[in-house]
PDB file of N, CA and C in Angstrom:
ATOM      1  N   UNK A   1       0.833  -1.184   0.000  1.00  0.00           N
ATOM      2  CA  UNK A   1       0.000   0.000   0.000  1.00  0.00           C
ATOM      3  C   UNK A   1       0.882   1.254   0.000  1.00  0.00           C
ATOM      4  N   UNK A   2       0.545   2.274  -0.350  1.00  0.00           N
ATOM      5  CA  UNK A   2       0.762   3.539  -0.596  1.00  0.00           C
ATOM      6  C   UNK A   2       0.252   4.795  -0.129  1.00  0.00           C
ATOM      7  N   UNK A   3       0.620   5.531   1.195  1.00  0.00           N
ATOM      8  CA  UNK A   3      -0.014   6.487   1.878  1.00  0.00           C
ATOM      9  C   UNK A   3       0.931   7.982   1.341  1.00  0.00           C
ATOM     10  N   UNK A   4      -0.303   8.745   1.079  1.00  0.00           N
ATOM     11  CA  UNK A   4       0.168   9.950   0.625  1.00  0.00           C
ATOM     12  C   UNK A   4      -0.542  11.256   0.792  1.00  0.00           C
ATOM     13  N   UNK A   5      -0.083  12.163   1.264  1.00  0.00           N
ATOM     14  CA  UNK A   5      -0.800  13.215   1.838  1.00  0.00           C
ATOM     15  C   UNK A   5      -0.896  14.066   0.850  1.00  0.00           C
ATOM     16  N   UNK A   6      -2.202  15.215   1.064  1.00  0.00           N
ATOM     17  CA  UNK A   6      -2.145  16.555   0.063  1.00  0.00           C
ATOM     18  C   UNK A   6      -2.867  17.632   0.878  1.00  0.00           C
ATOM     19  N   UNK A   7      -1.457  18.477   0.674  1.00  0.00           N
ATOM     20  CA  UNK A   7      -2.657  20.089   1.411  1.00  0.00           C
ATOM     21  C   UNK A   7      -3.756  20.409   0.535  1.00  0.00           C
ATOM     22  N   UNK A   8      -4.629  20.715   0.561  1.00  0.00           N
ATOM     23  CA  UNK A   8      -6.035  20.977   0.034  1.00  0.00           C
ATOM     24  C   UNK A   8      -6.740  22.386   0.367  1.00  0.00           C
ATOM     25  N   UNK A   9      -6.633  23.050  -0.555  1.00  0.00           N
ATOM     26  CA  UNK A   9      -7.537  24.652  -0.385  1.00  0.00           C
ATOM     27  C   UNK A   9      -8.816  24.083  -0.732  1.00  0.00           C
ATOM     28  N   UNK A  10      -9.676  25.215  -0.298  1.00  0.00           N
ATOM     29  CA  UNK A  10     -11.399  24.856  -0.787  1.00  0.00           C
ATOM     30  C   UNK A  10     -12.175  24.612   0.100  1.00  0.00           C
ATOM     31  N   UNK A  11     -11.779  23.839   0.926  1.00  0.00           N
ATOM     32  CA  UNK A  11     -12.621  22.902   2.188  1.00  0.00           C
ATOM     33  C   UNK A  11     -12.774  23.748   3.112  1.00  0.00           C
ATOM     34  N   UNK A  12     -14.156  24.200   3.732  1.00  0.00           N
ATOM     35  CA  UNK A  12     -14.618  24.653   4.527  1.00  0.00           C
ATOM     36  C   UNK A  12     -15.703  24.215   5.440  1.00  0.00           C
ATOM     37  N   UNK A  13     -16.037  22.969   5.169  1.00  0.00           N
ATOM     38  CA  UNK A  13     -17.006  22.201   6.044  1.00  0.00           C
ATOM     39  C   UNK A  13     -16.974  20.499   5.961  1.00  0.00           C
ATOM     40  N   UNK A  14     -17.868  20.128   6.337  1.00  0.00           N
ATOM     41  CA  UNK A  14     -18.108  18.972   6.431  1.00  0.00           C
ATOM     42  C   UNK A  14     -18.887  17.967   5.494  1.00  0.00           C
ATOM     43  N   UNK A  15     -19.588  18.697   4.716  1.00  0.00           N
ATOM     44  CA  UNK A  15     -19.845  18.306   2.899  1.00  0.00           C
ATOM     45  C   UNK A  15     -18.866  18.661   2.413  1.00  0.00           C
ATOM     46  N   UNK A  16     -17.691  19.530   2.101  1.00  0.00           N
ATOM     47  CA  UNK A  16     -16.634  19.312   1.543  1.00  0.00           C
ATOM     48  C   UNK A  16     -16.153  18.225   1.832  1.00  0.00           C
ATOM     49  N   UNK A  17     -15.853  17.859   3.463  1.00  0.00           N
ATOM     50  CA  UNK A  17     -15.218  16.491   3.490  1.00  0.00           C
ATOM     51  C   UNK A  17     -15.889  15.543   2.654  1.00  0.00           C
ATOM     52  N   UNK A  18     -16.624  15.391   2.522  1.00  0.00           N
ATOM     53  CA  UNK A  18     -17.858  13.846   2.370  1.00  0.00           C
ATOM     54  C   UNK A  18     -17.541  14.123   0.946  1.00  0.00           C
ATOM     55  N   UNK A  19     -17.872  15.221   0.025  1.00  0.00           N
ATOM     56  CA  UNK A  19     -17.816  15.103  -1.191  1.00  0.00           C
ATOM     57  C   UNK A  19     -15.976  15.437  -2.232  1.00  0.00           C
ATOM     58  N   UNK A  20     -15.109  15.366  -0.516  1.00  0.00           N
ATOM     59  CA  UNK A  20     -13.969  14.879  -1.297  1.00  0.00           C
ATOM     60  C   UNK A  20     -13.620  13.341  -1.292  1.00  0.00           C
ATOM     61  N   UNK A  21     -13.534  13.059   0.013  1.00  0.00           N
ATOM     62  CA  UNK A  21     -13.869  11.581   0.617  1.00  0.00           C
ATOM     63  C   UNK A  21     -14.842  11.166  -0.596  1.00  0.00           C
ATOM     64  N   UNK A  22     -15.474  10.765  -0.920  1.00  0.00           N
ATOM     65  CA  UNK A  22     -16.521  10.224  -2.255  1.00  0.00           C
ATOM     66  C   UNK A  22     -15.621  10.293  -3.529  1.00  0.00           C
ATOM     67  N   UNK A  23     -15.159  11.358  -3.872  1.00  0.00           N
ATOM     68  CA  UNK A  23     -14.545  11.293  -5.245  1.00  0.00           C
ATOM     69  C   UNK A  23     -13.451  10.750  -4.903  1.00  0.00           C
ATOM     70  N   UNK A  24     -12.702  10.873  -3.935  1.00  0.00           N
ATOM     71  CA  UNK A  24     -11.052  10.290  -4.080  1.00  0.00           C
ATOM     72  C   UNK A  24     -11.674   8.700  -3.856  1.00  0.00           C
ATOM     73  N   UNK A  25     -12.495   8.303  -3.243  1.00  0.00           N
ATOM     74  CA  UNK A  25     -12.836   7.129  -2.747  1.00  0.00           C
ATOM     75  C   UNK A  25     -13.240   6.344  -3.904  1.00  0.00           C
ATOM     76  N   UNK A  26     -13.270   6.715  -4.895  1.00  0.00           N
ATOM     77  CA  UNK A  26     -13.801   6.569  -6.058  1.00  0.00           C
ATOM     78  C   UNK A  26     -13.133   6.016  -7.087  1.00  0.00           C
ATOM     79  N   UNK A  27     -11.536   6.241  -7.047  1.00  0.00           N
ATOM     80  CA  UNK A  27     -10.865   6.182  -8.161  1.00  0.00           C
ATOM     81  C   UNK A  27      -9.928   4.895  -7.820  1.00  0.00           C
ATOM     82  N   UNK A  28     -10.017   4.059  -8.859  1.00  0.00           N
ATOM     83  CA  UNK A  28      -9.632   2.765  -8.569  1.00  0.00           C
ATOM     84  C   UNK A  28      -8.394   2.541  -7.869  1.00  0.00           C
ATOM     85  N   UNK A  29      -8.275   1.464  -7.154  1.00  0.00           N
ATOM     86  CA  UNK A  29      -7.322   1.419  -6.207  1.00  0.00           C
ATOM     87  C   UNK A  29      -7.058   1.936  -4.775  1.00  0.00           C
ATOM     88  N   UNK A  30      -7.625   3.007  -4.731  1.00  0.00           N
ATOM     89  CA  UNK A  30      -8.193   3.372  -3.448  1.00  0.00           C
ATOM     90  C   UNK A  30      -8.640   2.668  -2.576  1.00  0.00           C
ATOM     91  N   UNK A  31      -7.496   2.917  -1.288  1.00  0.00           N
ATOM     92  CA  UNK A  31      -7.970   1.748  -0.517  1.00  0.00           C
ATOM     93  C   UNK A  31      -9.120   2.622   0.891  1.00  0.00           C
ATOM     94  N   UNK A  32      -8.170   4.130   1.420  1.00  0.00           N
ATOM     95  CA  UNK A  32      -9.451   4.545   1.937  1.00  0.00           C
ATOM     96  C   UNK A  32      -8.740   5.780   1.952  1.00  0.00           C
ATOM     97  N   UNK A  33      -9.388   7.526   2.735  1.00  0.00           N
ATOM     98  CA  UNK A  33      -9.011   8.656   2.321  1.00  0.00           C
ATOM     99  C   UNK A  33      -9.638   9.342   3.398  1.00  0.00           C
ATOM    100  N   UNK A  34      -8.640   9.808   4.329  1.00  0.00           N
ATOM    101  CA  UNK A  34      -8.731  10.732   5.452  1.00  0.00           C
ATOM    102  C   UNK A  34      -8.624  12.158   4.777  1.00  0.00           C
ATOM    103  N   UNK A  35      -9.538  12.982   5.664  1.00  0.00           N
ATOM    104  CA  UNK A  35      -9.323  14.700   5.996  1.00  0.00           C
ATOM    105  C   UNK A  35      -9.186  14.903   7.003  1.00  0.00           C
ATOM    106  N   UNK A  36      -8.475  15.548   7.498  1.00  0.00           N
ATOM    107  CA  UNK A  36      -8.415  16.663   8.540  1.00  0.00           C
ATOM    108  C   UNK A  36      -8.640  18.074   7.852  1.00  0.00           C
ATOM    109  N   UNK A  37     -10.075  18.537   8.276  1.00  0.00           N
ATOM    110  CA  UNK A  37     -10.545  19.947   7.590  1.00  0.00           C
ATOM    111  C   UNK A  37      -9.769  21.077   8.938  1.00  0.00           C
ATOM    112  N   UNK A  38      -9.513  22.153   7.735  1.00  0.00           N
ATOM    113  CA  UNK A  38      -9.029  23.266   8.515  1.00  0.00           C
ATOM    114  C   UNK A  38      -9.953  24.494   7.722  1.00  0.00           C
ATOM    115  N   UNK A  39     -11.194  24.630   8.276  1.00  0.00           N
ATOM    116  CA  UNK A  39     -11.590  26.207   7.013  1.00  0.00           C
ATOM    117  C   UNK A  39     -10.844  27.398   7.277  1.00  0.00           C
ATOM    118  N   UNK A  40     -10.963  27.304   6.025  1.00  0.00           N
ATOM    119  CA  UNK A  40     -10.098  28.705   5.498  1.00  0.00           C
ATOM    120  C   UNK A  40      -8.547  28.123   5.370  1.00  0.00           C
ATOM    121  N   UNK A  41      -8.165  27.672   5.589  1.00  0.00           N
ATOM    122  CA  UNK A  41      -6.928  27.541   4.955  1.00  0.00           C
ATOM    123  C   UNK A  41      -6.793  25.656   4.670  1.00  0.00           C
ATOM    124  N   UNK A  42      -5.430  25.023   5.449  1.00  0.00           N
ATOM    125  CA  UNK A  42      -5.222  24.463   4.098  1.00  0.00           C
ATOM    126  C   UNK A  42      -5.382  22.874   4.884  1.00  0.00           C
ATOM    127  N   UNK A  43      -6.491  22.020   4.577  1.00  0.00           N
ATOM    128  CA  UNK A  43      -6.714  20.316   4.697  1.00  0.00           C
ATOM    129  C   UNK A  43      -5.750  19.504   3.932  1.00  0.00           C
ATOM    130  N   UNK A  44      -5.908  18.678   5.844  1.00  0.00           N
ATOM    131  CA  UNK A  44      -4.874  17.562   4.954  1.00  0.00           C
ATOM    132  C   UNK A  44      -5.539  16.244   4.530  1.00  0.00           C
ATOM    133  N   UNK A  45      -5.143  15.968   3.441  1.00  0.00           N
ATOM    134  CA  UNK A  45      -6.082  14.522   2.758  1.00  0.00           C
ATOM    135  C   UNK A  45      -4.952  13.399   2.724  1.00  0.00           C
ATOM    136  N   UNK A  46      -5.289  12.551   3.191  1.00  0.00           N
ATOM    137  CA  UNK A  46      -4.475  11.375   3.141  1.00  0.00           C
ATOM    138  C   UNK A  46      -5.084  10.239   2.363  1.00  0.00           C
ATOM    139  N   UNK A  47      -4.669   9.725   1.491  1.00  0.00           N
ATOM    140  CA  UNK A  47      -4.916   8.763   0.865  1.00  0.00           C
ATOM    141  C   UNK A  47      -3.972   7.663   0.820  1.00  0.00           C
ATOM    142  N   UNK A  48      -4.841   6.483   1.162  1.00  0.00           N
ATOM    143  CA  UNK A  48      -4.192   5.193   0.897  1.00  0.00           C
ATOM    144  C   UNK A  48      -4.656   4.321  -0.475  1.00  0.00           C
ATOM    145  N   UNK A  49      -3.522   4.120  -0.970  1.00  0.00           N
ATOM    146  CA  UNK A  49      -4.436   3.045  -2.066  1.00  0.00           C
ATOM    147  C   UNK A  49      -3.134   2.248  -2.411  1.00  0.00           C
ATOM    148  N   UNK A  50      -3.550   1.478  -3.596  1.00  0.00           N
ATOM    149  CA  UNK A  50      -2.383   0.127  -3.714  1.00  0.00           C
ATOM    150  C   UNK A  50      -1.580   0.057  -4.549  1.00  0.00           C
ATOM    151  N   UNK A  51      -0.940   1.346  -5.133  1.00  0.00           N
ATOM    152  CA  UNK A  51       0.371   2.059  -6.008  1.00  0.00           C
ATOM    153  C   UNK A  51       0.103   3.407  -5.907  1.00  0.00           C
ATOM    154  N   UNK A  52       0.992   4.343  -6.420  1.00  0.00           N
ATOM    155  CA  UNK A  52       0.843   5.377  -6.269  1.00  0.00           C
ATOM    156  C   UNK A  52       0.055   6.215  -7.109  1.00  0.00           C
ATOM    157  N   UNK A  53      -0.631   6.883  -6.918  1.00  0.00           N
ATOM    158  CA  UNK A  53      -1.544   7.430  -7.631  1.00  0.00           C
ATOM    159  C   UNK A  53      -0.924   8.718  -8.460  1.00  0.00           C
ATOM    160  N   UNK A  54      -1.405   9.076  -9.315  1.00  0.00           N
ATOM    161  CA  UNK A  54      -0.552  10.382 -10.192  1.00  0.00           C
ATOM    162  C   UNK A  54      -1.295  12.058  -9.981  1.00  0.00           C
ATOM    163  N   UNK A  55      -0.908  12.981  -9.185  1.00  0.00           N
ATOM    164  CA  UNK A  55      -1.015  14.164  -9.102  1.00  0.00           C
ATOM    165  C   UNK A  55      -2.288  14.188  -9.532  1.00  0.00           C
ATOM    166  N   UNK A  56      -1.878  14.521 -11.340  1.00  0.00           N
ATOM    167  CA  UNK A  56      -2.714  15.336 -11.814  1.00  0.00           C
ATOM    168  C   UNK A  56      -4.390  14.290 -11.971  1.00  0.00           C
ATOM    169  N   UNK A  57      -4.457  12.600 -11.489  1.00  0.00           N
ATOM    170  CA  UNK A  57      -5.561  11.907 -10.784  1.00  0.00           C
ATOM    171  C   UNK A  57      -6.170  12.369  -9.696  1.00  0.00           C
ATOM    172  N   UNK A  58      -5.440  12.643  -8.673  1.00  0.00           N
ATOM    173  CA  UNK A  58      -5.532  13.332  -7.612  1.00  0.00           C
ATOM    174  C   UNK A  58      -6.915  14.577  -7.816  1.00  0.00           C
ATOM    175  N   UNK A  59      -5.739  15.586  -8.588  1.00  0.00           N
ATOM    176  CA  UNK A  59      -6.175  16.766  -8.341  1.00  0.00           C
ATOM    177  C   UNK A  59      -7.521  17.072  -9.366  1.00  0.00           C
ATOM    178  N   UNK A  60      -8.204  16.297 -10.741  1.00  0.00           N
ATOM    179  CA  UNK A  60      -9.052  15.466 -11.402  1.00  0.00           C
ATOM    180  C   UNK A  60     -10.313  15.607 -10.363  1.00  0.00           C
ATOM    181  N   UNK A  61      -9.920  14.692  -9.469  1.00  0.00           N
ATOM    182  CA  UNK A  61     -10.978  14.333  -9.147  1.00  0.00           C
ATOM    183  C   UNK A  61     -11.269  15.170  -7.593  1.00  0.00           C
ATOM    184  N   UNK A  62     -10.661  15.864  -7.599  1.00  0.00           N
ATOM    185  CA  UNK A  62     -10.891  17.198  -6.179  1.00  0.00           C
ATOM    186  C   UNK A  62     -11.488  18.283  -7.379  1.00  0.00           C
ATOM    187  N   UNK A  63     -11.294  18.007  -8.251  1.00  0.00           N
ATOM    188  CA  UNK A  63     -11.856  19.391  -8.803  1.00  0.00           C
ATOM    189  C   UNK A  63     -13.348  18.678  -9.084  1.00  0.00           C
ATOM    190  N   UNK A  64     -13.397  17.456  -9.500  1.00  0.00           N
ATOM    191  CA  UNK A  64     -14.899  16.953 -10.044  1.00  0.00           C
ATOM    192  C   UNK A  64     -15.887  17.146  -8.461  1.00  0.00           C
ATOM    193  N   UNK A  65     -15.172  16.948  -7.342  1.00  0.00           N
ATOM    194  CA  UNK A  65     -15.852  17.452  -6.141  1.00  0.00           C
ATOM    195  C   UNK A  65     -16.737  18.574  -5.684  1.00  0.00           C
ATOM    196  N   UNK A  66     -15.277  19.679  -5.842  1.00  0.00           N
ATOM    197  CA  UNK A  66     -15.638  21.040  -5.768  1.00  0.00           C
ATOM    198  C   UNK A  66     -14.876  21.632  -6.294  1.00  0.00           C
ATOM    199  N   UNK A  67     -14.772  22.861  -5.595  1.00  0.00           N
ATOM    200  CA  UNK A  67     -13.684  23.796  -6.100  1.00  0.00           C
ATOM    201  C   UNK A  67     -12.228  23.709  -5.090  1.00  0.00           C
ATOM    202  N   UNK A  68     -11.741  22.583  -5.331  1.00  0.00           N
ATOM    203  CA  UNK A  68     -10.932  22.476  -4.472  1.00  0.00           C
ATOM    204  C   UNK A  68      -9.142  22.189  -5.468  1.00  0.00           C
ATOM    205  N   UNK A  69      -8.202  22.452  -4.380  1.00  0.00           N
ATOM    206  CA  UNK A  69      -7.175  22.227  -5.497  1.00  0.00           C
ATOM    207  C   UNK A  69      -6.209  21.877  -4.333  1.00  0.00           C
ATOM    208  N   UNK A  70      -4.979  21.191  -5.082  1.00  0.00           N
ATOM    209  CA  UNK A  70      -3.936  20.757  -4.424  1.00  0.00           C
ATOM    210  C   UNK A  70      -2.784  21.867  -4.160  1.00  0.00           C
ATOM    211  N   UNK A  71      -2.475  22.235  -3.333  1.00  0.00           N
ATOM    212  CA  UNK A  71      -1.578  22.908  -3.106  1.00  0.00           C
ATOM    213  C   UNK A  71       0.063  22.639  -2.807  1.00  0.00           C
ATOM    214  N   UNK A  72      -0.281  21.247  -2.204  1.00  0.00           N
ATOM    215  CA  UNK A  72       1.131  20.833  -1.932  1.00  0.00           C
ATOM    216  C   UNK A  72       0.855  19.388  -1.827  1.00  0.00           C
ATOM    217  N   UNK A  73       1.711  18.328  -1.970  1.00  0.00           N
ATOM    218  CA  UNK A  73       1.409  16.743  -1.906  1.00  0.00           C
ATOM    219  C   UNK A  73       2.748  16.245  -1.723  1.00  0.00           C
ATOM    220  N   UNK A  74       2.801  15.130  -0.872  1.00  0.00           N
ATOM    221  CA  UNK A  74       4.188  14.244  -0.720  1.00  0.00           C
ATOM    222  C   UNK A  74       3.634  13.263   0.036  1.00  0.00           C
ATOM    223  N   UNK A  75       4.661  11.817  -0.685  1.00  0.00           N
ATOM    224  CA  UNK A  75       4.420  10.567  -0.397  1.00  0.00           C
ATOM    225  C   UNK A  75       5.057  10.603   1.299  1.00  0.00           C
ATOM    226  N   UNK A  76       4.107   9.971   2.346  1.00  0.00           N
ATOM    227  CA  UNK A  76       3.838   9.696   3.443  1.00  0.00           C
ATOM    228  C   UNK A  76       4.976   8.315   3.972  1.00  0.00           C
ATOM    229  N   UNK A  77       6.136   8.761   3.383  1.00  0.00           N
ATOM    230  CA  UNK A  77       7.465   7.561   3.392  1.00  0.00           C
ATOM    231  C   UNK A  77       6.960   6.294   2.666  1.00  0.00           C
ATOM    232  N   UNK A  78       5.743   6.478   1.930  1.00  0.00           N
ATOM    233  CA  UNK A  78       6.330   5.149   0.832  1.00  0.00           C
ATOM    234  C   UNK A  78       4.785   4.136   0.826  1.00  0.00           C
ATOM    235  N   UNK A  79       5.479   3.034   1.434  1.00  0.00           N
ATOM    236  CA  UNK A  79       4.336   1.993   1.587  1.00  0.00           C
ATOM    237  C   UNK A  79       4.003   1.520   2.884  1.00  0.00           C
ATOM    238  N   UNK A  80       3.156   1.565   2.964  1.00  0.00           N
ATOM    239  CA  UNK A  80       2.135   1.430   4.147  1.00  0.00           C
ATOM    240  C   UNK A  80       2.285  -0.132   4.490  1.00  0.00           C
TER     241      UNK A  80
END
């Protein structure tokens, strides 16, 4: 497995969570996908899944969510 974090602008509540959680949860391989919401500035999303997933997948499907975008991302030392 593969744990990898991303700062996240956009998120200001708790339907943001759910409807990022849903889309990242979504994309194959995904094994499961934490937030820690901070409104107004910047959530951290953790995703686990079972290779590494590619940025611009990532950031795809935060935008099919909301209006949300990646600001910063790095692999969480590797494999889980």
């Amino acid at each position: 497995m593969v744990v990898a974090t991303y700062q996240v602008t956009g998120l200001t509540c708790e339907h943001c969570v759910r409807a990022v959680t849903g889309e990242l949860a979504g994309i194959e391989g995904v094994r499961s996908v934490g937030v820690s919401l901070v409104p107004g500035g910047e959530s951290r999303v953790t995703v686990t899944s079972e290779a590494e997933l590619p940025v611009p997948v990532v950031a795809a499907a935060l935008a099919e969510a909301g209006d949300y975008q990646i600001s910063h991302s790095q692999p969480d030392g590797g494999r889980a």
